[in-house]
PDB file of N, CA and C in Angstrom:
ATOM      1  N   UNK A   1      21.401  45.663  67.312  1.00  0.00           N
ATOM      2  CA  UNK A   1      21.459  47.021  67.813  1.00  0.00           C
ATOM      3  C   UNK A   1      22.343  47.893  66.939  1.00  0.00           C
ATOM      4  N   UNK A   2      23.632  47.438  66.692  1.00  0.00           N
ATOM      5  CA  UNK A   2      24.306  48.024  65.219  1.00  0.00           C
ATOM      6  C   UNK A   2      23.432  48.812  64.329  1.00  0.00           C
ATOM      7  N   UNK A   3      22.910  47.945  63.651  1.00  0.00           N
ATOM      8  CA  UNK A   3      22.366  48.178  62.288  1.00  0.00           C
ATOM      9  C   UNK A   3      21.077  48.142  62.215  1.00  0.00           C
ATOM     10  N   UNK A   4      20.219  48.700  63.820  1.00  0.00           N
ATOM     11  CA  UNK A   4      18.781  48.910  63.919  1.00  0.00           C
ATOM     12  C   UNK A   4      17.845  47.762  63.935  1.00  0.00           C
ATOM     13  N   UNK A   5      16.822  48.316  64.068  1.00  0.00           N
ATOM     14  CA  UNK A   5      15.970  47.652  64.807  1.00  0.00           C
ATOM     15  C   UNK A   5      14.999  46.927  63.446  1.00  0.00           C
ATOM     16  N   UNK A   6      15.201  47.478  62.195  1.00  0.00           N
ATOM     17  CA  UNK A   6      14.470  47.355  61.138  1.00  0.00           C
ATOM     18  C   UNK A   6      15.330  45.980  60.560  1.00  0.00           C
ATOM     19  N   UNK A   7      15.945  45.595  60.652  1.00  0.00           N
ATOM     20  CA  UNK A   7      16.697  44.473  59.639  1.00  0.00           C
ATOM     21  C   UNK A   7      16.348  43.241  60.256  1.00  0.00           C
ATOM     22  N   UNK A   8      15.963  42.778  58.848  1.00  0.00           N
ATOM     23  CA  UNK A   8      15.746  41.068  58.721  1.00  0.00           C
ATOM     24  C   UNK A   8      16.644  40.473  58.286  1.00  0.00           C
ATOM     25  N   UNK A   9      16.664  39.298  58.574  1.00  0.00           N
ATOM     26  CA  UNK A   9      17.605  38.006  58.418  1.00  0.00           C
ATOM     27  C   UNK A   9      16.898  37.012  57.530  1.00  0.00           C
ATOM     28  N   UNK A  10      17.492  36.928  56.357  1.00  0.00           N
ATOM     29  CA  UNK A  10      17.124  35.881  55.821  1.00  0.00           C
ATOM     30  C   UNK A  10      18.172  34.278  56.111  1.00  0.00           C
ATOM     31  N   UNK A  11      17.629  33.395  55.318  1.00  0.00           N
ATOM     32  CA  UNK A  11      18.376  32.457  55.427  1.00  0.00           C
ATOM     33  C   UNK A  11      17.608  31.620  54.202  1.00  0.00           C
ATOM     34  N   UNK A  12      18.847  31.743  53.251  1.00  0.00           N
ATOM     35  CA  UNK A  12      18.362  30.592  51.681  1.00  0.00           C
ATOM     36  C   UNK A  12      19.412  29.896  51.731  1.00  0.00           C
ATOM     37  N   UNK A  13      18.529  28.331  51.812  1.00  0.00           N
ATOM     38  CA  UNK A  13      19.526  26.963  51.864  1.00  0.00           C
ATOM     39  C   UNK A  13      19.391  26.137  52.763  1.00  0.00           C
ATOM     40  N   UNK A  14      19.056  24.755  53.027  1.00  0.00           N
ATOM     41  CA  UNK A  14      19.213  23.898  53.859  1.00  0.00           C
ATOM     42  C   UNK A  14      18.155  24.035  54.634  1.00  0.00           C
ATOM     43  N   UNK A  15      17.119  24.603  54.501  1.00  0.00           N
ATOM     44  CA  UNK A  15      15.699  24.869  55.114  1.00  0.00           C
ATOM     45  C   UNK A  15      14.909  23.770  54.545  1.00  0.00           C
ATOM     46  N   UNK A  16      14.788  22.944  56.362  1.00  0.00           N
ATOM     47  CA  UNK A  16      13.616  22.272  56.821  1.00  0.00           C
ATOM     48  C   UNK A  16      13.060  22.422  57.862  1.00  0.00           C
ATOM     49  N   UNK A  17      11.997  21.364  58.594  1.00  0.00           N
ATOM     50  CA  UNK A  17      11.443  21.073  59.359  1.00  0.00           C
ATOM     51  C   UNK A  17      12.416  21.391  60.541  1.00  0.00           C
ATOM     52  N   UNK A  18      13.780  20.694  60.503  1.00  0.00           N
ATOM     53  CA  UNK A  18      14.865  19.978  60.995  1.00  0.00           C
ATOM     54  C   UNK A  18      15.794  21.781  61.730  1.00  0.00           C
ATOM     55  N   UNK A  19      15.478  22.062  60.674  1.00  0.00           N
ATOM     56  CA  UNK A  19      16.706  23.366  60.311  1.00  0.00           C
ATOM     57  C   UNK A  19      16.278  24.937  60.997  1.00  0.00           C
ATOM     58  N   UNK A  20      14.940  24.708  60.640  1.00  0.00           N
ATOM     59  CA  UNK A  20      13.543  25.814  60.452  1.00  0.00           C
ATOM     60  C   UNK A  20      13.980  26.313  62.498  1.00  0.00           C
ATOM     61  N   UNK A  21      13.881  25.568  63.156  1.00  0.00           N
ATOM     62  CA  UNK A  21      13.753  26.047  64.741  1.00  0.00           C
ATOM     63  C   UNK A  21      15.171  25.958  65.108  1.00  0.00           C
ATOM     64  N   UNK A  22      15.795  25.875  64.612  1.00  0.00           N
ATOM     65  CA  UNK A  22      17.269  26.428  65.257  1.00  0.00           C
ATOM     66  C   UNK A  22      17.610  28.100  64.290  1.00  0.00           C
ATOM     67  N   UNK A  23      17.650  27.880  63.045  1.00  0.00           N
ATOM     68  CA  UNK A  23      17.933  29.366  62.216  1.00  0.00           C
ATOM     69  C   UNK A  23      16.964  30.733  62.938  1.00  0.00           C
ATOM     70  N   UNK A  24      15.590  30.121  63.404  1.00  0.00           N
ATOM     71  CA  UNK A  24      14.566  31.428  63.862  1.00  0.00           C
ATOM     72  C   UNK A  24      14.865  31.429  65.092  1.00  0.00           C
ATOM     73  N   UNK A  25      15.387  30.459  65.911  1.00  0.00           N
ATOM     74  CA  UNK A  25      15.946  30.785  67.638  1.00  0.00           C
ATOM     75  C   UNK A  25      17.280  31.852  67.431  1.00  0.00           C
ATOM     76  N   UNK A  26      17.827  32.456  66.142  1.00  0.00           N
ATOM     77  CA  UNK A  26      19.117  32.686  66.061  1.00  0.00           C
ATOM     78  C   UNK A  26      18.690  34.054  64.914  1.00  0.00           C
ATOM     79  N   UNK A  27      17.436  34.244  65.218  1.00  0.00           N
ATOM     80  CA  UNK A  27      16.794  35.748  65.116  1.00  0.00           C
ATOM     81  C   UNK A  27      16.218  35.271  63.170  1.00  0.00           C
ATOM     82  N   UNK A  28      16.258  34.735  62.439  1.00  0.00           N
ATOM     83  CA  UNK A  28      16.150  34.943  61.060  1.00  0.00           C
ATOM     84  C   UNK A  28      14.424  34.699  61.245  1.00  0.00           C
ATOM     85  N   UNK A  29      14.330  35.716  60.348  1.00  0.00           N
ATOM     86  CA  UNK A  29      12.979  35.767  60.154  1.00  0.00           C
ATOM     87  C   UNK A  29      12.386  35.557  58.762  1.00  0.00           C
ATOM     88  N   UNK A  30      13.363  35.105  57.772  1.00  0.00           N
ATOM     89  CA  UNK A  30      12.673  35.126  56.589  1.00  0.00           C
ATOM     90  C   UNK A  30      13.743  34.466  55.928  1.00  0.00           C
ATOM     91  N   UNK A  31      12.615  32.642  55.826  1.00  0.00           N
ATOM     92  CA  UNK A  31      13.212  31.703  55.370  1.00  0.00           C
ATOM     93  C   UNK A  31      13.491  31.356  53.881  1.00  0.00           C
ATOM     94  N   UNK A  32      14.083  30.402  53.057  1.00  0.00           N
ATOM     95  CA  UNK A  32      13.711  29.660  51.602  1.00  0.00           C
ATOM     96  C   UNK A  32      13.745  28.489  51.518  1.00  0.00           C
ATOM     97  N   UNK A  33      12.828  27.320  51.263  1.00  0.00           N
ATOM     98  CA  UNK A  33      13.182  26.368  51.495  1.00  0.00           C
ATOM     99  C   UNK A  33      12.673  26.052  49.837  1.00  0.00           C
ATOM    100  N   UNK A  34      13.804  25.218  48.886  1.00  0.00           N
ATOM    101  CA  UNK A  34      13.621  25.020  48.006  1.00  0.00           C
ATOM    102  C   UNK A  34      13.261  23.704  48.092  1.00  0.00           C
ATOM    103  N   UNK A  35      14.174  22.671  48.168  1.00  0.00           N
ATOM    104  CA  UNK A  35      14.222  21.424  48.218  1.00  0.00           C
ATOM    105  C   UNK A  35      13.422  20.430  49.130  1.00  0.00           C
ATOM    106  N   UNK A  36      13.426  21.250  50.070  1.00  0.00           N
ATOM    107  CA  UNK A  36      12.671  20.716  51.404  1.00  0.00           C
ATOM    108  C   UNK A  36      10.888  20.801  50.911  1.00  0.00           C
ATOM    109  N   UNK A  37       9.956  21.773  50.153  1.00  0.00           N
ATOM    110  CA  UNK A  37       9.204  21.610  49.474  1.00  0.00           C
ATOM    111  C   UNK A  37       8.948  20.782  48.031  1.00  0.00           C
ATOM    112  N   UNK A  38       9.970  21.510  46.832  1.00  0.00           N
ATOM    113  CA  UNK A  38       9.846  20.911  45.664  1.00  0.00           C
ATOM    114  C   UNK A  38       9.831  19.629  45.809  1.00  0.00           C
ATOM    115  N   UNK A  39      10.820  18.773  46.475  1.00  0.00           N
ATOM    116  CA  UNK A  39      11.365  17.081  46.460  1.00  0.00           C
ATOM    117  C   UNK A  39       9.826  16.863  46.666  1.00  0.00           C
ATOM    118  N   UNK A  40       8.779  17.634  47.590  1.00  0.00           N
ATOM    119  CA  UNK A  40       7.657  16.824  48.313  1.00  0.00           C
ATOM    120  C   UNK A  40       6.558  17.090  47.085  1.00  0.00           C
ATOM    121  N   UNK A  41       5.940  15.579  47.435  1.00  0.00           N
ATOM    122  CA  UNK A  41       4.672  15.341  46.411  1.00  0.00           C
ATOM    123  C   UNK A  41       3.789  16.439  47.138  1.00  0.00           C
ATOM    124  N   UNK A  42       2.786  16.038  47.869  1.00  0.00           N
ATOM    125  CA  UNK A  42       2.500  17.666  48.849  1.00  0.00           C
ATOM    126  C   UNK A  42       3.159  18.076  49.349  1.00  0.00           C
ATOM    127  N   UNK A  43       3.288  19.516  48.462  1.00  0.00           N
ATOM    128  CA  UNK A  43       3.810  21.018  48.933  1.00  0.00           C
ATOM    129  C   UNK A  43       3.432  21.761  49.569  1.00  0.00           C
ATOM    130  N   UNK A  44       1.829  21.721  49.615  1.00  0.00           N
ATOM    131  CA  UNK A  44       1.112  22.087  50.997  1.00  0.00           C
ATOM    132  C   UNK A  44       1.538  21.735  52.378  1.00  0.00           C
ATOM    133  N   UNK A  45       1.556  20.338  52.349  1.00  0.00           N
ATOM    134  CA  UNK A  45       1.877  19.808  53.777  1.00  0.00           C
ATOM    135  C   UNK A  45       3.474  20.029  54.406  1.00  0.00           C
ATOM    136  N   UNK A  46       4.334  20.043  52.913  1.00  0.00           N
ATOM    137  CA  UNK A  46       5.309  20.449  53.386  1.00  0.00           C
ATOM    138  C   UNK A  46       5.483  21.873  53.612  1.00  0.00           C
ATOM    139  N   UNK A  47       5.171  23.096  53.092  1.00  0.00           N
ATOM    140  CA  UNK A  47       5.102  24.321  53.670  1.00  0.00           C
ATOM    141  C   UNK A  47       4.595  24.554  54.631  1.00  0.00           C
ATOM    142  N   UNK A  48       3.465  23.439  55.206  1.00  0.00           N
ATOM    143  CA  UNK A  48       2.766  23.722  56.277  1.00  0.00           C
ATOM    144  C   UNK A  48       3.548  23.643  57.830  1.00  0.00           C
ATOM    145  N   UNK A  49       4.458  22.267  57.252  1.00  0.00           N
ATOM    146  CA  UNK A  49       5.229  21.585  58.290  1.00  0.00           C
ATOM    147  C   UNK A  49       6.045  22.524  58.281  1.00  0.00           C
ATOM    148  N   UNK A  50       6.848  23.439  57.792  1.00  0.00           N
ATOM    149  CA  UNK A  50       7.797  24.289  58.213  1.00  0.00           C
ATOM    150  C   UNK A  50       7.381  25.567  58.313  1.00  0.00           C
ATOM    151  N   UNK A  51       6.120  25.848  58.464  1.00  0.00           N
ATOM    152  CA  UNK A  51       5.411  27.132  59.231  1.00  0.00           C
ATOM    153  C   UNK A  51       5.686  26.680  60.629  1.00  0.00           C
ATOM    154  N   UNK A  52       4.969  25.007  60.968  1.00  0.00           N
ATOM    155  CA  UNK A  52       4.867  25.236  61.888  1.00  0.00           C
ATOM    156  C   UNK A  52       6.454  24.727  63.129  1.00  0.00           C
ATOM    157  N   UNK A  53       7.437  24.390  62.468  1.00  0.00           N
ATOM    158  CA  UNK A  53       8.655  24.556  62.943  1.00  0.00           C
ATOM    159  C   UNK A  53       9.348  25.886  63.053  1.00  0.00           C
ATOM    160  N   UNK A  54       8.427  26.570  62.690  1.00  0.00           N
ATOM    161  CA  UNK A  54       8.851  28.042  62.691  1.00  0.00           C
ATOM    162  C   UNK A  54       8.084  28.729  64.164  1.00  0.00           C
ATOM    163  N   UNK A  55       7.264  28.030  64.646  1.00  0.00           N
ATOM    164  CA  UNK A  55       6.514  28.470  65.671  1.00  0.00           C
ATOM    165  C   UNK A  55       7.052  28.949  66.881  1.00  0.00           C
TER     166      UNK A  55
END
């Protein structure tokens, strides 16, 4: 309410599956998950999996 109704929350770092549904219960709407993809042989499945921990 401060600083309007327009501001997003990011959050770069420590983004997973794991991480992903506690940071978006706590308003962030716009994640980075470096490691949590790159480390994975599919990067598909892993971006997929933290869409849907984002749910």
């Amino acid at each position: 309410e401060i600083v309007g109704p327009d501001i997003r929350i990011e959050v770069d770092g420590g983004i997973d599956t794991q991480t992903t549904p506690i940071v978006v219960s706590y308003g962030a709407d716009t994640l980075v998950a470096g490691n949590a993809i790159f480390a994975k042989t599919d990067r598909i499945a892993a971006i997929n999996a933290i869409r849907e921990a984002a749910e």
